[in-house]
PDB file of N, CA and C in Angstrom:
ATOM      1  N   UNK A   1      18.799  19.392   5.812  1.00  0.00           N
ATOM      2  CA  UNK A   1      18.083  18.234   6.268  1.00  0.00           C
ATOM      3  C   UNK A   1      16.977  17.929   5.247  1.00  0.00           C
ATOM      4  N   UNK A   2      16.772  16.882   4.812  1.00  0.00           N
ATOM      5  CA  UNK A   2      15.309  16.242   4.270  1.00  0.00           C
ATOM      6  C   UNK A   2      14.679  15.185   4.500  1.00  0.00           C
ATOM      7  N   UNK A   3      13.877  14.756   3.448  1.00  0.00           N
ATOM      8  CA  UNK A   3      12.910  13.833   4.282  1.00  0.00           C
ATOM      9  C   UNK A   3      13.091  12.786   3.339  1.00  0.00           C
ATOM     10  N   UNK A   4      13.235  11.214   3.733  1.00  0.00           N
ATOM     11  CA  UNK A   4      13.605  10.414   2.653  1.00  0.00           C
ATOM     12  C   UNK A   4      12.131   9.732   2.887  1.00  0.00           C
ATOM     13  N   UNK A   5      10.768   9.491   1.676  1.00  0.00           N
ATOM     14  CA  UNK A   5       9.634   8.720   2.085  1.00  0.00           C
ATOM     15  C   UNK A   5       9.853   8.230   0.632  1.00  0.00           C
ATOM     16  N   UNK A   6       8.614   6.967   0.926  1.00  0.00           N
ATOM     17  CA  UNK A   6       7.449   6.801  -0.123  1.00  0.00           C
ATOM     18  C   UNK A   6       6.047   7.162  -0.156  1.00  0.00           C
ATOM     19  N   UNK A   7       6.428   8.244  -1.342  1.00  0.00           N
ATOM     20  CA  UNK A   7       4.888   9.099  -0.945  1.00  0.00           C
ATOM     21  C   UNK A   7       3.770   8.327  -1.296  1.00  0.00           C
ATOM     22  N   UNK A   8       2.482   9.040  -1.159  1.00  0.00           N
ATOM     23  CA  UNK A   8       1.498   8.167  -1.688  1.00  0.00           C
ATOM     24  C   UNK A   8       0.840   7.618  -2.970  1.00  0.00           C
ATOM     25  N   UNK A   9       2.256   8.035  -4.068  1.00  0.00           N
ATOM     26  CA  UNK A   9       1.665   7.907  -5.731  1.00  0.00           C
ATOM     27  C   UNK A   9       2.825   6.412  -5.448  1.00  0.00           C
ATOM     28  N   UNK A  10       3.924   5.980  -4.088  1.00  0.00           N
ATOM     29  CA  UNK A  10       4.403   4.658  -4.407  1.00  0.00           C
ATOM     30  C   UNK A  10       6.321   5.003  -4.956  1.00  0.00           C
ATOM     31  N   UNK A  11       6.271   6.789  -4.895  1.00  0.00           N
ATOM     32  CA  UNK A  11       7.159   6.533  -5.520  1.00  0.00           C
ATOM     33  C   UNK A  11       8.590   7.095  -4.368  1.00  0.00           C
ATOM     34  N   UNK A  12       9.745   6.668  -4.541  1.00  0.00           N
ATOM     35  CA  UNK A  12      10.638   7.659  -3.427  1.00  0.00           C
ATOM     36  C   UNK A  12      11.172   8.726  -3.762  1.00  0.00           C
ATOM     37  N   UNK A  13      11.121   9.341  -2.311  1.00  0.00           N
ATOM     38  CA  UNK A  13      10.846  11.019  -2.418  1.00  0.00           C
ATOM     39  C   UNK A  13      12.241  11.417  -1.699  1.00  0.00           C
ATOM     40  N   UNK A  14      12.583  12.625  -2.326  1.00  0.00           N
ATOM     41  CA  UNK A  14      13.082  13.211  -1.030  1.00  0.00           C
ATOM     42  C   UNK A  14      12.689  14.580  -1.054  1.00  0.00           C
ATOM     43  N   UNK A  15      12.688  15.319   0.090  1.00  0.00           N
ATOM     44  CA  UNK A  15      11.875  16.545  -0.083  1.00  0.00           C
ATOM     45  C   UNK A  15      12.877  17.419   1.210  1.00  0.00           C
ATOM     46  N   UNK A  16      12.921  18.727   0.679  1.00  0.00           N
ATOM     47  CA  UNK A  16      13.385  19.727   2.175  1.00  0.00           C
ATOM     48  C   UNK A  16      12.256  19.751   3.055  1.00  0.00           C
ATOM     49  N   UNK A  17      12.610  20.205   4.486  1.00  0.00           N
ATOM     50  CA  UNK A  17      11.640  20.265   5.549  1.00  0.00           C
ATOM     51  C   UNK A  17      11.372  21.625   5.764  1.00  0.00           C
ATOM     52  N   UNK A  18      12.007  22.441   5.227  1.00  0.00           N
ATOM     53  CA  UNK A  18      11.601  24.014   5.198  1.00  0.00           C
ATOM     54  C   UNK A  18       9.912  24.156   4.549  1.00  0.00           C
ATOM     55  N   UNK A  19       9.098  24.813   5.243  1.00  0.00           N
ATOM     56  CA  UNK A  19       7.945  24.797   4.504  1.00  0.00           C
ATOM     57  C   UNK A  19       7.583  26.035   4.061  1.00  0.00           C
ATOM     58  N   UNK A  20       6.941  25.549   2.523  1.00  0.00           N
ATOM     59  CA  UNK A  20       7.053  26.904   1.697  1.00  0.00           C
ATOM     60  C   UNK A  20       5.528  27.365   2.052  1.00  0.00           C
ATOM     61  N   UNK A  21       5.597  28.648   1.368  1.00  0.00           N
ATOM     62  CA  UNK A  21       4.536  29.426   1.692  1.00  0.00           C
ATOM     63  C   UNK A  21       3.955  29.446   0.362  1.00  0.00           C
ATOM     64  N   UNK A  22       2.477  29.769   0.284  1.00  0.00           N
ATOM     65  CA  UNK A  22       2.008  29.721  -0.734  1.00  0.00           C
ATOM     66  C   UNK A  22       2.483  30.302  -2.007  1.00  0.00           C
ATOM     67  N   UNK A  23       2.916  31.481  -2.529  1.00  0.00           N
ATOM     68  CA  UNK A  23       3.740  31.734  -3.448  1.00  0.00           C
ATOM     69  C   UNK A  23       4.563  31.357  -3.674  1.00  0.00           C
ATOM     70  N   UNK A  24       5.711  30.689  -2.589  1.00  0.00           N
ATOM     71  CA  UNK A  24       6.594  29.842  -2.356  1.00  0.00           C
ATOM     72  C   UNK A  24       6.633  28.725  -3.606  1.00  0.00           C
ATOM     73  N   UNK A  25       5.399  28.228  -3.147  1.00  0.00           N
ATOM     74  CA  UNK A  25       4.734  26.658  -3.351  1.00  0.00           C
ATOM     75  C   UNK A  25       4.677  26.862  -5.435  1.00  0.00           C
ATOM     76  N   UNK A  26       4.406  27.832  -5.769  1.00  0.00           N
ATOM     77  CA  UNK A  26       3.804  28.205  -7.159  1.00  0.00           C
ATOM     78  C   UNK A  26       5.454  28.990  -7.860  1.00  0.00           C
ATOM     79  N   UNK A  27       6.416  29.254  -7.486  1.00  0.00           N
ATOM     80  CA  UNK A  27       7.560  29.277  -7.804  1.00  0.00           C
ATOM     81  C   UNK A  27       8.410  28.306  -7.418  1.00  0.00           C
ATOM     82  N   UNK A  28       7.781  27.359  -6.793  1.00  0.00           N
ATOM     83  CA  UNK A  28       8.886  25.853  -6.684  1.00  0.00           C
ATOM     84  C   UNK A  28       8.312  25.443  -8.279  1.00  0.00           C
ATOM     85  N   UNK A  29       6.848  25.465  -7.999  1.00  0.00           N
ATOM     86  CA  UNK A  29       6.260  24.471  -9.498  1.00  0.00           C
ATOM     87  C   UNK A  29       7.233  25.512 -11.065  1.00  0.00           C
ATOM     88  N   UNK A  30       6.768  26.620 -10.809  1.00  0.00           N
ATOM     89  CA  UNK A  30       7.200  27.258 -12.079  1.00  0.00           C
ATOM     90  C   UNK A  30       9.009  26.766 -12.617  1.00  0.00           C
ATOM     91  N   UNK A  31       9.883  26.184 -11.040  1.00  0.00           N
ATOM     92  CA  UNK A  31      11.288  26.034 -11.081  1.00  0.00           C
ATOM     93  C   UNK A  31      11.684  25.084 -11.349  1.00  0.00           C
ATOM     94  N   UNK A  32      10.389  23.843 -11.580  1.00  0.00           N
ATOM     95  CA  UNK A  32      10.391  22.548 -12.297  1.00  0.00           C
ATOM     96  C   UNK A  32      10.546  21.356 -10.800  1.00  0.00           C
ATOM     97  N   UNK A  33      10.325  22.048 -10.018  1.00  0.00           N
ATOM     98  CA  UNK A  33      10.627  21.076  -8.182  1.00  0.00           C
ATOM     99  C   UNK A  33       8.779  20.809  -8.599  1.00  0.00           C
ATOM    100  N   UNK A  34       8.899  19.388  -8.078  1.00  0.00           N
ATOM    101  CA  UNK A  34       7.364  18.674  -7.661  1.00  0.00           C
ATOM    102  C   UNK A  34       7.150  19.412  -6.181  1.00  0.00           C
ATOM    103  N   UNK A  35       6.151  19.597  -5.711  1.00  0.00           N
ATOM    104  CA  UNK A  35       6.270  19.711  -4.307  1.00  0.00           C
ATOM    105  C   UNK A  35       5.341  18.597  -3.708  1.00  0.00           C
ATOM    106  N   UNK A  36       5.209  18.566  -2.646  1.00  0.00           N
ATOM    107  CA  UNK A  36       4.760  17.947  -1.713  1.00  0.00           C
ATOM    108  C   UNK A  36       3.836  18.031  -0.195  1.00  0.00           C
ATOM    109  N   UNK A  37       2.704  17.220   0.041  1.00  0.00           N
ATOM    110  CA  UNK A  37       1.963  18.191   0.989  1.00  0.00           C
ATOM    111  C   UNK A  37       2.441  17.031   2.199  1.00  0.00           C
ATOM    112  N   UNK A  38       2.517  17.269   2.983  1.00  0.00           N
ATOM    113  CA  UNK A  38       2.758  16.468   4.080  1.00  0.00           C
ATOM    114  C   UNK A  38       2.038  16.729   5.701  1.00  0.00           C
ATOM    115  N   UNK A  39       0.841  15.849   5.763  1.00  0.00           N
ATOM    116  CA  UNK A  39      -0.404  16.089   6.601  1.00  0.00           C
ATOM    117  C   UNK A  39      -0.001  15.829   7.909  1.00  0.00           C
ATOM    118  N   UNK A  40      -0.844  15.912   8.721  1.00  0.00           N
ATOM    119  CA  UNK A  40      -0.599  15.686   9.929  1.00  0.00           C
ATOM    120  C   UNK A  40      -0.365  14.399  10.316  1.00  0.00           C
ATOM    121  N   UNK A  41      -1.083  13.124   9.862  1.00  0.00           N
ATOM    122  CA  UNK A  41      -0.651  11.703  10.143  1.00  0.00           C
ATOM    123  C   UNK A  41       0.810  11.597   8.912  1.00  0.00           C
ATOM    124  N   UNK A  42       1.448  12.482   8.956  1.00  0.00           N
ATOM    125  CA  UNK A  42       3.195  12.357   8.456  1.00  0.00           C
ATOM    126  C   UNK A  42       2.958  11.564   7.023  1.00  0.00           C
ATOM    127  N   UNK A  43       1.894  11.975   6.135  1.00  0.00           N
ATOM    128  CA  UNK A  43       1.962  11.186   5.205  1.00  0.00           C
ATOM    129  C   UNK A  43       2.460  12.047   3.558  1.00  0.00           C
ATOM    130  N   UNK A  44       3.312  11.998   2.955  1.00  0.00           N
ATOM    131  CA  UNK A  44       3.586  13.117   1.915  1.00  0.00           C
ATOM    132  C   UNK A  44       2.587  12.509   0.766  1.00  0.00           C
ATOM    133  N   UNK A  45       2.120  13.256  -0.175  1.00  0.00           N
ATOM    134  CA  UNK A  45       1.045  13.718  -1.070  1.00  0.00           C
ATOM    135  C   UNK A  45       1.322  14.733  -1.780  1.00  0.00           C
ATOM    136  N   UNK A  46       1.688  14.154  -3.090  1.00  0.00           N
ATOM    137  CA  UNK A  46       1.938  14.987  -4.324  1.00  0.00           C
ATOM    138  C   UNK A  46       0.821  15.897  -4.610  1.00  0.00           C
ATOM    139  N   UNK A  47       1.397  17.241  -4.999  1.00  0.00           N
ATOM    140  CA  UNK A  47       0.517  18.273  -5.017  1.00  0.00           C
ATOM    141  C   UNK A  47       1.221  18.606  -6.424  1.00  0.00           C
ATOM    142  N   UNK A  48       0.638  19.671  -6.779  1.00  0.00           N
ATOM    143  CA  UNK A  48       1.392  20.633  -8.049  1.00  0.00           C
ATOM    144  C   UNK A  48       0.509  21.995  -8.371  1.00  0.00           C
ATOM    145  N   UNK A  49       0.832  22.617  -9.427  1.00  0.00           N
ATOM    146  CA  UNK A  49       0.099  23.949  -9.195  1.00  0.00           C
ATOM    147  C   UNK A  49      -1.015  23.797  -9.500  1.00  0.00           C
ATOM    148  N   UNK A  50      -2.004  22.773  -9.735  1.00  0.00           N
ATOM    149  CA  UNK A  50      -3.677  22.934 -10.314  1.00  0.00           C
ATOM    150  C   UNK A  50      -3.982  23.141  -8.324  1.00  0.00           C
ATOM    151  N   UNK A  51      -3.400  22.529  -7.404  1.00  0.00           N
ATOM    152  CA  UNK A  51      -4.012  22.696  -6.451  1.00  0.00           C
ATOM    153  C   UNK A  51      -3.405  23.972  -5.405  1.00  0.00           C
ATOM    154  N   UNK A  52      -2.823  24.821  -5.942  1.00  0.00           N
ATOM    155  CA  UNK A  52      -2.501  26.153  -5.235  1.00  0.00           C
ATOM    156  C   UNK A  52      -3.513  27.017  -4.976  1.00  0.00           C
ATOM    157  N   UNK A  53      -4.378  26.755  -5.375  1.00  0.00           N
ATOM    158  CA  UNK A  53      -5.655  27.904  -5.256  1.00  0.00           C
ATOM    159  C   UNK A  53      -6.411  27.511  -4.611  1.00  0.00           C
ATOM    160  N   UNK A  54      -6.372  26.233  -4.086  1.00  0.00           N
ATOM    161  CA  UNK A  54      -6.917  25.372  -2.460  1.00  0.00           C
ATOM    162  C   UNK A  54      -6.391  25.767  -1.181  1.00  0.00           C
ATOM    163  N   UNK A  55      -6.943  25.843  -0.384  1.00  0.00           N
ATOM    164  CA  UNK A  55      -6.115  25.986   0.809  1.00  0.00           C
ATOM    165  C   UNK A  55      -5.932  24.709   1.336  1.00  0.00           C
ATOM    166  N   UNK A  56      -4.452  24.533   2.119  1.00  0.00           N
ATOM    167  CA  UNK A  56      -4.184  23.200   2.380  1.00  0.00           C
ATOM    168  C   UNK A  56      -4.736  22.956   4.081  1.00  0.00           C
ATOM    169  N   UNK A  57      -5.174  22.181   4.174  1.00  0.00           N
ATOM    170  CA  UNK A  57      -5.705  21.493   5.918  1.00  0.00           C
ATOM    171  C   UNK A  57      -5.036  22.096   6.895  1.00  0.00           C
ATOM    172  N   UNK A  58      -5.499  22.161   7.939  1.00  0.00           N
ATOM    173  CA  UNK A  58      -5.039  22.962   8.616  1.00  0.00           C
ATOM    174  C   UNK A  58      -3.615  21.702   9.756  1.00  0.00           C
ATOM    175  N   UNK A  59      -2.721  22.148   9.665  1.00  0.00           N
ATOM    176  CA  UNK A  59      -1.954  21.653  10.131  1.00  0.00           C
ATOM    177  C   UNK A  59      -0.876  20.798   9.481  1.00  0.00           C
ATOM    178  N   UNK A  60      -1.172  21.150   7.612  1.00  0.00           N
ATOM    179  CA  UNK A  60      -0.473  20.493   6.737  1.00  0.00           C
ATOM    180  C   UNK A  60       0.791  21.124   6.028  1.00  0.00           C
ATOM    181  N   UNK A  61       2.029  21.143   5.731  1.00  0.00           N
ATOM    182  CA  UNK A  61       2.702  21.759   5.279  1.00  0.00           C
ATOM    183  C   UNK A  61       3.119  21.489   3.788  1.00  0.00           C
ATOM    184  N   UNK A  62       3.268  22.263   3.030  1.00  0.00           N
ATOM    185  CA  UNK A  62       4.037  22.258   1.972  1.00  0.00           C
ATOM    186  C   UNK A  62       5.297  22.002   1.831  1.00  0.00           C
ATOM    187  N   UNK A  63       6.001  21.158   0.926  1.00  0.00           N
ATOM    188  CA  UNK A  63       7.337  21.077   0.892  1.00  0.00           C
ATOM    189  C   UNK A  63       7.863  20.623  -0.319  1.00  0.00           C
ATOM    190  N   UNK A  64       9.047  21.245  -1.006  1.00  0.00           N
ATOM    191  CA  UNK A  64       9.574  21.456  -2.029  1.00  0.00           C
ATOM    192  C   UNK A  64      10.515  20.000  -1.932  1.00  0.00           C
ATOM    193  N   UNK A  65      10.306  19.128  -3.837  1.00  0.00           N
ATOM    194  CA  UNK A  65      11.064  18.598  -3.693  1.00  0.00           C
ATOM    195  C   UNK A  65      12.617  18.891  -3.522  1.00  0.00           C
ATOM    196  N   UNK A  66      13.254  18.136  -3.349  1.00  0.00           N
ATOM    197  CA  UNK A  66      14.919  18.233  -2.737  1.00  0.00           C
ATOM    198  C   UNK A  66      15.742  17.848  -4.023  1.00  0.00           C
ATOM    199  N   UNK A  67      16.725  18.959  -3.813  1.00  0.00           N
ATOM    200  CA  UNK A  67      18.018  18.995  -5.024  1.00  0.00           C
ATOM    201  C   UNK A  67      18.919  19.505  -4.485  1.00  0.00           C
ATOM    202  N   UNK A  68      20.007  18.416  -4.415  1.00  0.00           N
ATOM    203  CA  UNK A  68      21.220  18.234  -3.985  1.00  0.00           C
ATOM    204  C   UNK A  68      21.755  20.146  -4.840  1.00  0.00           C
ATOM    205  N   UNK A  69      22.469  20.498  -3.376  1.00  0.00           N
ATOM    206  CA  UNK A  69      23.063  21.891  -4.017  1.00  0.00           C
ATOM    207  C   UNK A  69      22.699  22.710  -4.225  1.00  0.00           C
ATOM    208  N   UNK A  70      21.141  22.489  -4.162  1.00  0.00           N
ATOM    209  CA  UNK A  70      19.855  23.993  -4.556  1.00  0.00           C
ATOM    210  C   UNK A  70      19.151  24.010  -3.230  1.00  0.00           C
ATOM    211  N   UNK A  71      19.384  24.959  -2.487  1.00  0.00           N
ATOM    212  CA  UNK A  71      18.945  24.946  -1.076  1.00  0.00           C
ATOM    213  C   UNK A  71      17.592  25.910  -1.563  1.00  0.00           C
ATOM    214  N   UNK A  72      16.453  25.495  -0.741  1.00  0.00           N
ATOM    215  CA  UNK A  72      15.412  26.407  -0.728  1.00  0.00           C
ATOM    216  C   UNK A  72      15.315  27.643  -0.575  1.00  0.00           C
ATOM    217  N   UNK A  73      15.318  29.060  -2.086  1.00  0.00           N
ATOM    218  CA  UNK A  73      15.243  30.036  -1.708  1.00  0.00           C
ATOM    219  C   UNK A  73      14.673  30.650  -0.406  1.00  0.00           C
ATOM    220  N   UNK A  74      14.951  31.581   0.600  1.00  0.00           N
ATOM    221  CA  UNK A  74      14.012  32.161   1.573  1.00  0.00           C
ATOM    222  C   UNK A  74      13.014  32.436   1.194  1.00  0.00           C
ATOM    223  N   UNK A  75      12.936  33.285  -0.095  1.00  0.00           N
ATOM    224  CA  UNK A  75      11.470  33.659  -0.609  1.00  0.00           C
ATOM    225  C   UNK A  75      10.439  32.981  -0.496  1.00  0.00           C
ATOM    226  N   UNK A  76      10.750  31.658  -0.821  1.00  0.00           N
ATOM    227  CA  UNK A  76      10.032  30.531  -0.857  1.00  0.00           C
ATOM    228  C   UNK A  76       9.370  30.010   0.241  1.00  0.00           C
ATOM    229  N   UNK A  77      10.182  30.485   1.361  1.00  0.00           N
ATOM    230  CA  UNK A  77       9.894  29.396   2.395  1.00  0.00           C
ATOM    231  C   UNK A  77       9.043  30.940   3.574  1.00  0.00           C
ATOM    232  N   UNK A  78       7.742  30.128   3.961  1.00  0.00           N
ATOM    233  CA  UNK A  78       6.850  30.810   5.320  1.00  0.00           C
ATOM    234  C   UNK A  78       7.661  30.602   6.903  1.00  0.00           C
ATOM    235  N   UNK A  79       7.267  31.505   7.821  1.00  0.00           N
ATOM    236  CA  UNK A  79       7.895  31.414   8.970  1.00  0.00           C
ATOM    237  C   UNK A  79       7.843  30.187   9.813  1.00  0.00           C
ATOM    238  N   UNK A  80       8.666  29.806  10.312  1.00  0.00           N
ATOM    239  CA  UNK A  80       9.512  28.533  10.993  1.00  0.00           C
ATOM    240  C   UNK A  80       8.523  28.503  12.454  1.00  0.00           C
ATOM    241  N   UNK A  81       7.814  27.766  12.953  1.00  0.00           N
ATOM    242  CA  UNK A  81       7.288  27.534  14.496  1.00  0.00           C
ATOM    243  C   UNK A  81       8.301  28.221  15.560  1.00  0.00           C
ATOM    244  N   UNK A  82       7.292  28.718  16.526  1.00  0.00           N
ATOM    245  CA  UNK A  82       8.982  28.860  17.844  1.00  0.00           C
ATOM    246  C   UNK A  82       8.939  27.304  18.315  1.00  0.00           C
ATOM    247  N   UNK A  83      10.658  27.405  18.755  1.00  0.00           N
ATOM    248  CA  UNK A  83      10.734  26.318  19.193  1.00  0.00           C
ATOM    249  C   UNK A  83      10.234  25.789  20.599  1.00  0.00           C
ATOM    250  N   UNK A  84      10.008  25.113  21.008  1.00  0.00           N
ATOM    251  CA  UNK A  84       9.496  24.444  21.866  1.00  0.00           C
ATOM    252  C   UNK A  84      10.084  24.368  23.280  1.00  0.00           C
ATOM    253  N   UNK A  85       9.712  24.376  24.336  1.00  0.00           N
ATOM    254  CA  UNK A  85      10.466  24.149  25.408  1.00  0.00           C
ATOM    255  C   UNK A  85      10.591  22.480  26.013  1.00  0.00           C
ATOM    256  N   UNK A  86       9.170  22.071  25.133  1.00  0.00           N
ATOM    257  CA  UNK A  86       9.328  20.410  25.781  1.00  0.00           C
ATOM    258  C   UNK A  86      10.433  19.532  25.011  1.00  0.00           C
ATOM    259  N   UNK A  87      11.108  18.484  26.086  1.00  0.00           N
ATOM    260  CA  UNK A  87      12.099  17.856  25.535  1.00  0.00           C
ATOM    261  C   UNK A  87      11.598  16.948  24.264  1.00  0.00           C
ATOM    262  N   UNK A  88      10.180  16.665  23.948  1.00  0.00           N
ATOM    263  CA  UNK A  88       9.891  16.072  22.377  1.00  0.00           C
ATOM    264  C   UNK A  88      10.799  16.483  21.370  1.00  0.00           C
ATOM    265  N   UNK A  89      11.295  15.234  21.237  1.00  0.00           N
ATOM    266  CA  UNK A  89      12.210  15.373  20.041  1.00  0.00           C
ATOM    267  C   UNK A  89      11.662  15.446  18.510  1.00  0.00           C
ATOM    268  N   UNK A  90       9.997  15.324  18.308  1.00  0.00           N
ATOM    269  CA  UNK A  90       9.493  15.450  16.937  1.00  0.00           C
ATOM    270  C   UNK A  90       9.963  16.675  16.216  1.00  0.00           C
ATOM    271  N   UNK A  91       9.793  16.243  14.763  1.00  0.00           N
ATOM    272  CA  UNK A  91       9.709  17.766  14.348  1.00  0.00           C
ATOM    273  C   UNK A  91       9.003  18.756  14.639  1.00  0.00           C
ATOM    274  N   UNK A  92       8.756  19.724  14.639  1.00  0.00           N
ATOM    275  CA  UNK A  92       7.770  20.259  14.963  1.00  0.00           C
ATOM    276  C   UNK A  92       6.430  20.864  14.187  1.00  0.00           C
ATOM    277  N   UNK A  93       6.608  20.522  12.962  1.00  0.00           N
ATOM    278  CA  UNK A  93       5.851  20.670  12.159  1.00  0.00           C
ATOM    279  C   UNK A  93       5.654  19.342  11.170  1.00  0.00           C
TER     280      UNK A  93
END
């Protein structure tokens, strides 16, 4: 699954919804993937490694751009929310 936007530099994105974890985030950059921060008002925001040594907002996730055929190492990616019992169909993150 991914996310098809226009982020906020204007340009179109597509990005996985798996969210990486901070080391994650700094071996997407080293693997040549842009990543992406995507806040709580659902807005994506180009990040890259000058801002890894920030901590990101609380409730914001990281996410690796998307390449057809290159699924997001696990390494990469931080633990998944439990799922929910309410019928809200949002993502959950």
């Amino acid at each position: 699954m991914v996310i098809a936007a226009i982020n906020t530099d204007a340009r179109d994105t597509l990005c996985d919804v798996i969210p990486l974890s901070r080391p994650g985030e700094l071996a997407a950059n080293i693997a040549g993937r842009r990543t992406l921060r995507l806040d709580t008002d659902k807005r994506l925001w180009t990040t890259g490694a000058d801002r890894i040594r920030t901590e990101p907002m609380p409730g914001d996730r990281i996410l690796a751009e998307h390449r057809c055929g290159q699924p997001v190492p696990a390494a990469w990616t931080q633990p998944l929310p439990e799922p929910s019992d309410s019928p809200d169909m949002e993502v959950p993150f």
